[in-house]
N, C-alpha and C. Protein backbone atom coordinates (compact mmCIF):
# COMPACT_ATOMS: atom_id res chain seq x y z
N UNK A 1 -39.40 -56.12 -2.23
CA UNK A 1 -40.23 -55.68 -1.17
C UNK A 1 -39.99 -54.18 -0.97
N UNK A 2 -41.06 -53.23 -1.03
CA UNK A 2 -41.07 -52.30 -1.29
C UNK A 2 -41.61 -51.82 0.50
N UNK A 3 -41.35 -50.34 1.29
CA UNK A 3 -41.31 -50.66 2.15
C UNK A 3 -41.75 -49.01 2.21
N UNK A 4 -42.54 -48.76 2.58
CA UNK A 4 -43.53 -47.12 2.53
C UNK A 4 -42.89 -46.74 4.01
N UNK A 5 -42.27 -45.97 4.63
CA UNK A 5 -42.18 -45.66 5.85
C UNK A 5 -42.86 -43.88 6.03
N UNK A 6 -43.48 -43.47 4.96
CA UNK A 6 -44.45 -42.32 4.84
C UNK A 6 -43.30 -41.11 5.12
N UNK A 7 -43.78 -40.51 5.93
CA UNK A 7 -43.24 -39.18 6.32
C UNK A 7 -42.14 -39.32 6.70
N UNK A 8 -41.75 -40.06 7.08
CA UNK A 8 -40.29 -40.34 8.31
C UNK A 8 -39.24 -39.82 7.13
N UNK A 9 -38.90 -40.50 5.91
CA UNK A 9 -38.29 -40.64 5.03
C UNK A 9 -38.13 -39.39 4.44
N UNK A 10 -39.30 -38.41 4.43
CA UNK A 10 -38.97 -37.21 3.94
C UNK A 10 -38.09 -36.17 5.22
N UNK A 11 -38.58 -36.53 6.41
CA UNK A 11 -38.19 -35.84 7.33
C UNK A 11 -36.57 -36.13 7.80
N UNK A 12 -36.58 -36.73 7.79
CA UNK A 12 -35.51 -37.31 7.72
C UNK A 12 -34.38 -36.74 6.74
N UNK A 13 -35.04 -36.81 4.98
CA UNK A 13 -34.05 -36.06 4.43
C UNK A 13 -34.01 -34.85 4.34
N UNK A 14 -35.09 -33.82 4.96
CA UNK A 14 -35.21 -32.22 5.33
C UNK A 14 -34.12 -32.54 6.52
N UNK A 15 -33.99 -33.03 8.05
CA UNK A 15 -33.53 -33.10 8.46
C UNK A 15 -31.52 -32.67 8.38
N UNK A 16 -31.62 -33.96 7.28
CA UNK A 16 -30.06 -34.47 6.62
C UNK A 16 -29.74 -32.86 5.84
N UNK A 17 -30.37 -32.73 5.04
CA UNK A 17 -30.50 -31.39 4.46
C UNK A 17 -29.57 -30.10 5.54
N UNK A 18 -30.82 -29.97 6.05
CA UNK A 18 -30.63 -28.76 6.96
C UNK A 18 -29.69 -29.13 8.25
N UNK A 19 -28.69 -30.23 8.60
CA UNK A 19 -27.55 -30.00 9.13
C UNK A 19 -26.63 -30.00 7.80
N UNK A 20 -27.02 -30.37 6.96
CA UNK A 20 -25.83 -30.15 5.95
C UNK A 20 -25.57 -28.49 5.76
N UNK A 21 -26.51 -28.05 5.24
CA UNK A 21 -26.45 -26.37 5.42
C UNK A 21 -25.98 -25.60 6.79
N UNK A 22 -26.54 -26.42 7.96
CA UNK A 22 -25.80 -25.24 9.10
C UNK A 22 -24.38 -25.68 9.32
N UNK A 23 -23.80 -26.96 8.83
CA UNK A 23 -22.40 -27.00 8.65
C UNK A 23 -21.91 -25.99 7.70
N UNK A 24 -22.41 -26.10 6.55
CA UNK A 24 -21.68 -25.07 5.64
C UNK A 24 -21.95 -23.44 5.66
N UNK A 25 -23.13 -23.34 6.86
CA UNK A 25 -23.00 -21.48 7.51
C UNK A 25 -22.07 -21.60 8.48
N UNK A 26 -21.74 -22.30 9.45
CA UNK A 26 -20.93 -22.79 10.64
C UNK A 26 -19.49 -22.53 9.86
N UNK A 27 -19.27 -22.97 8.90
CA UNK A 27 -17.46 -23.06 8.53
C UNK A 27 -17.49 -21.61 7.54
N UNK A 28 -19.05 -21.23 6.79
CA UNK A 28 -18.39 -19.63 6.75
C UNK A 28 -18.57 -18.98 7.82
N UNK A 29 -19.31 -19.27 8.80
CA UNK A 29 -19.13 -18.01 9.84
C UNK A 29 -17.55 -18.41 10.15
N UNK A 30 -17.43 -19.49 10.78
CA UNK A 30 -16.02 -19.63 11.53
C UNK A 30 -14.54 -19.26 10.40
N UNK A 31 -14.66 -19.18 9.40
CA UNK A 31 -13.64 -18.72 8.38
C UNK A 31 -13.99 -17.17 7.41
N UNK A 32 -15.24 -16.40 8.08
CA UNK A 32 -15.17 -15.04 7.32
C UNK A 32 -14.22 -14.30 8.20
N UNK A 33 -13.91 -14.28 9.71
CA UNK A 33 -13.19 -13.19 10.21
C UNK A 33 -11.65 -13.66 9.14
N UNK A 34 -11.07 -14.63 8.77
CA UNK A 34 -9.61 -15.39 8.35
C UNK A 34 -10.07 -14.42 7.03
N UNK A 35 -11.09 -14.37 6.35
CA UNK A 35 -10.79 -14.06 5.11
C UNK A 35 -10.99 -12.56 5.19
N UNK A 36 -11.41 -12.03 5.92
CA UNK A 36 -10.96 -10.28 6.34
C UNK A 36 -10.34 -10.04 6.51
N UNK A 37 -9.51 -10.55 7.22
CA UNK A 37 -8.11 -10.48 7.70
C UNK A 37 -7.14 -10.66 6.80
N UNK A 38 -7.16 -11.65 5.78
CA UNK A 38 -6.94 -11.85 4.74
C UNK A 38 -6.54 -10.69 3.53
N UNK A 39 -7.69 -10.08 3.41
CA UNK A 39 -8.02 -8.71 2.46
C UNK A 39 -7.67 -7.80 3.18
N UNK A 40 -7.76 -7.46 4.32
CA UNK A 40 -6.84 -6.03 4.61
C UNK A 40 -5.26 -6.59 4.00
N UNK A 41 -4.69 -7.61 5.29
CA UNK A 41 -2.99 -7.98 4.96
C UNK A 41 -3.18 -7.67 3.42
N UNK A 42 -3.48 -8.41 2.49
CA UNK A 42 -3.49 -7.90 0.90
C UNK A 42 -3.25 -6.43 0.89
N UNK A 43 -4.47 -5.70 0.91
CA UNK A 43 -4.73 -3.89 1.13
C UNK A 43 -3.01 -3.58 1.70
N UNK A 44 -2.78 -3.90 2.84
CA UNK A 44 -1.73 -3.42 3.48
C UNK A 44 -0.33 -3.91 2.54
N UNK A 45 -0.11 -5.00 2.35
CA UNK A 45 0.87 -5.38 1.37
C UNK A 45 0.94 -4.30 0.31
N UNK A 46 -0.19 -4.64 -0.46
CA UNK A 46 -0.38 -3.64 -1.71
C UNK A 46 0.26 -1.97 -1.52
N UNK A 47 -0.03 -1.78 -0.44
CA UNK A 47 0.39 -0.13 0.47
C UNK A 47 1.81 -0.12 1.11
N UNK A 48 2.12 -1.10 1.28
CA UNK A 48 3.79 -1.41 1.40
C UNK A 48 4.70 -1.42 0.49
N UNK A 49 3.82 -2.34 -0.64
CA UNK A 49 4.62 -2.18 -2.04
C UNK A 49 4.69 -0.54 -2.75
N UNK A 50 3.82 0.13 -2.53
CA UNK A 50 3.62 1.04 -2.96
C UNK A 50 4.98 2.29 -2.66
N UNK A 51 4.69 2.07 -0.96
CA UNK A 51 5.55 2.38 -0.50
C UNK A 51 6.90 2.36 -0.26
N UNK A 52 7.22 1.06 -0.59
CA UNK A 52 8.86 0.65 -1.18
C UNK A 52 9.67 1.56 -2.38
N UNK A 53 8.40 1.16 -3.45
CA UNK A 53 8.46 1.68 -4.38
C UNK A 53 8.38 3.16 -4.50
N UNK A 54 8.15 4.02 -3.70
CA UNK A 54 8.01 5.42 -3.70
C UNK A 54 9.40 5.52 -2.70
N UNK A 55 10.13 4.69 -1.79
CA UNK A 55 10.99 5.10 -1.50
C UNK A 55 12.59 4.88 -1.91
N UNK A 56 12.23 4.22 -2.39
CA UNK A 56 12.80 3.01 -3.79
C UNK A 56 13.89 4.48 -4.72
N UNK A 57 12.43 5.17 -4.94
CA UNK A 57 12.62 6.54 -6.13
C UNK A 57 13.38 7.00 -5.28
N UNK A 58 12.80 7.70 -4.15
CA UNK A 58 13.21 8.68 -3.56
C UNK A 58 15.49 8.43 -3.36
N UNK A 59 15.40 7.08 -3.12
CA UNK A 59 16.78 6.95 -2.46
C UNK A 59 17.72 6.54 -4.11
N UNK A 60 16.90 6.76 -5.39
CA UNK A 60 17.72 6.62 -6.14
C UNK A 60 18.17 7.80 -6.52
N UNK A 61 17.22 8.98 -6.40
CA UNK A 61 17.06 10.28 -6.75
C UNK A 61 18.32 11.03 -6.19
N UNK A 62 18.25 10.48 -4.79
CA UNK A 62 19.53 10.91 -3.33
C UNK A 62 20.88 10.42 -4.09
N UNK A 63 20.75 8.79 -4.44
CA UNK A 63 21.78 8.39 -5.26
C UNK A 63 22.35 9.22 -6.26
N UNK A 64 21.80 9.73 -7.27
CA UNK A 64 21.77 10.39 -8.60
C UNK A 64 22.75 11.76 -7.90
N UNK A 65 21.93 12.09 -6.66
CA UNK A 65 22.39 13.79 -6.22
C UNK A 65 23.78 13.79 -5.79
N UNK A 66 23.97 12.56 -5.03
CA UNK A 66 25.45 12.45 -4.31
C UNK A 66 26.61 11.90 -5.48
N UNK A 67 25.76 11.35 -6.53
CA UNK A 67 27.27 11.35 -7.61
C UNK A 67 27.67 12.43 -8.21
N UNK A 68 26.39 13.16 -8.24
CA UNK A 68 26.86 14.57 -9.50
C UNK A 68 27.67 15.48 -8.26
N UNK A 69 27.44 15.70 -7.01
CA UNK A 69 27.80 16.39 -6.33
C UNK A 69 29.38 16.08 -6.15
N UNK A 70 29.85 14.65 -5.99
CA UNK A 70 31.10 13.96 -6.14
C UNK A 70 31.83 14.52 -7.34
N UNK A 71 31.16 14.15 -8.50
CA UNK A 71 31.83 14.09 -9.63
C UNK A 71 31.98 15.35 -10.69
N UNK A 72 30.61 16.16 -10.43
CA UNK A 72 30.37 17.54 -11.14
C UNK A 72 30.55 18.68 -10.39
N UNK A 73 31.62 19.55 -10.86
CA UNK A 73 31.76 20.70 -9.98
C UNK A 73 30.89 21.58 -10.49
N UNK A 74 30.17 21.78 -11.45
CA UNK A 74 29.39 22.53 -11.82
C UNK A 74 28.54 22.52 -11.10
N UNK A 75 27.67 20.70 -10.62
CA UNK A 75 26.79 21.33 -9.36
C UNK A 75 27.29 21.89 -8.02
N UNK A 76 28.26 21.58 -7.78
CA UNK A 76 29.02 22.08 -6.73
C UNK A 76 28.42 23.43 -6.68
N UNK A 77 29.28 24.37 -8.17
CA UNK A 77 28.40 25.70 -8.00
C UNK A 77 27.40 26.25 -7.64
N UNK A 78 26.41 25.46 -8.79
CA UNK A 78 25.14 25.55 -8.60
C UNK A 78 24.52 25.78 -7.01
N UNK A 79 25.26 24.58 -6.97
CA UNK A 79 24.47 24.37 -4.83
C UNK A 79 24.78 25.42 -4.30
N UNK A 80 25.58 25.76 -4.19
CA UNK A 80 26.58 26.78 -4.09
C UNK A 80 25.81 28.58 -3.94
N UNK A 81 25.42 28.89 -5.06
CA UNK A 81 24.93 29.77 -5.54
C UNK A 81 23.72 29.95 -5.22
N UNK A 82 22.69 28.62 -4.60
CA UNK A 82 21.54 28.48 -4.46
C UNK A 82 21.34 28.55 -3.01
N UNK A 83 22.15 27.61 -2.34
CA UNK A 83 21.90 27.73 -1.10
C UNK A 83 22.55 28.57 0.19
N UNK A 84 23.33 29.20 -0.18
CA UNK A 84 24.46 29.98 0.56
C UNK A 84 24.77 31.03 -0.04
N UNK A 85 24.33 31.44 -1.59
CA UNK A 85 23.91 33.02 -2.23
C UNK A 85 25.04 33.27 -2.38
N UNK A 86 25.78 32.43 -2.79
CA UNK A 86 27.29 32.82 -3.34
C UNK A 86 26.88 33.55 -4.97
N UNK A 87 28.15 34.26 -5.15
CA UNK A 87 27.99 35.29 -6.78
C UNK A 87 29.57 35.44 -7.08
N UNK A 88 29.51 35.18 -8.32
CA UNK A 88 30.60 35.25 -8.68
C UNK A 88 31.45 36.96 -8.68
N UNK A 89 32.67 37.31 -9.00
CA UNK A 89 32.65 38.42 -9.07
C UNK A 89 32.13 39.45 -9.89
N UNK A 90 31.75 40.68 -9.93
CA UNK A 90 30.37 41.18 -11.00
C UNK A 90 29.28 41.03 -11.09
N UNK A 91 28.77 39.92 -10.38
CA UNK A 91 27.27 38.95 -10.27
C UNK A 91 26.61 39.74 -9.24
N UNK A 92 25.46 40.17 -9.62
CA UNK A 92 24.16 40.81 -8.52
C UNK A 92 23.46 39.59 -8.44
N UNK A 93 23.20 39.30 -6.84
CA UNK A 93 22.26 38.21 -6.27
C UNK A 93 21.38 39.04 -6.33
N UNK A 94 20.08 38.43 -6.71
CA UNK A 94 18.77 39.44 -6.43
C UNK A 94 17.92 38.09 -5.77
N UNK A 95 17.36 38.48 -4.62
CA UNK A 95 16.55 37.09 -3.80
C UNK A 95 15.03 37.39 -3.53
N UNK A 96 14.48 36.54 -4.15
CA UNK A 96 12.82 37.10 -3.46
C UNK A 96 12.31 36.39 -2.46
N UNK A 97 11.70 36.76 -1.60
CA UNK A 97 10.94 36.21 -0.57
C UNK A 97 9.96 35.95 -0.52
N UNK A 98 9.41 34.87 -0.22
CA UNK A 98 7.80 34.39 -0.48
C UNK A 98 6.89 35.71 0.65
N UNK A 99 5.90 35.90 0.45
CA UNK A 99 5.48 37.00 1.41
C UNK A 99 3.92 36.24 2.10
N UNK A 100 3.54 36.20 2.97
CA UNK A 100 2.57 35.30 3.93
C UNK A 100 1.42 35.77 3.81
N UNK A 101 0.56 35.20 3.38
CA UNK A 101 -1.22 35.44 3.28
C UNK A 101 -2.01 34.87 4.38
N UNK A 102 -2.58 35.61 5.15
CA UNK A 102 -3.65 35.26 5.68
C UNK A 102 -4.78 34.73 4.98
């Protein structure tokens, strides 16, 4: 027994249809702000790592400076000579000065 109910049957599955779709705009609207939020934290991670890693260098570099300074008296000199314009005896310091541009 075959049973024609005409239009109802189509309307019905336009109906079924189209709450099926505003559920699935409904759960991306309600889950796009999570996934923005999402991609910055990423962005920001990514910029943290970055940043580790650039300070990472920096404090091995510091590392590197405070052993030779410990262990090498030669930089001793060096520092020495550079920052406080020490000269040995006979030695002419000659110092230039950066000069300021407008």
């Amino acid at each position: 027994m075959n049973v024609n109910v005409g239009i109802w049957d189509k309307v019905t599955q336009t109906i079924v249809i189209l709450i099926v779709l505003f559920m699935l705009a409904g759960i991306g609207v309600w889950y796009l702000p999570l996934i923005q939020q999402n991609k910055r934290m990423r962005q920001e991670l990514i910029g943290l790592d970055n940043e580790i890693a650039r300070q990472t260098a920096i404090a091995e570099r510091a590392k590197i400076e405070i052993d030779a300074i410990q262990s090498d008296p030669k930089t001793i000199e060096r520092l020495a000579r550079e920052r406080l314009g020490y000269a040995k005896p006979g030695e002419t310091v000659i110092r230039f000065q950066a000069t300021e541009e407008n």
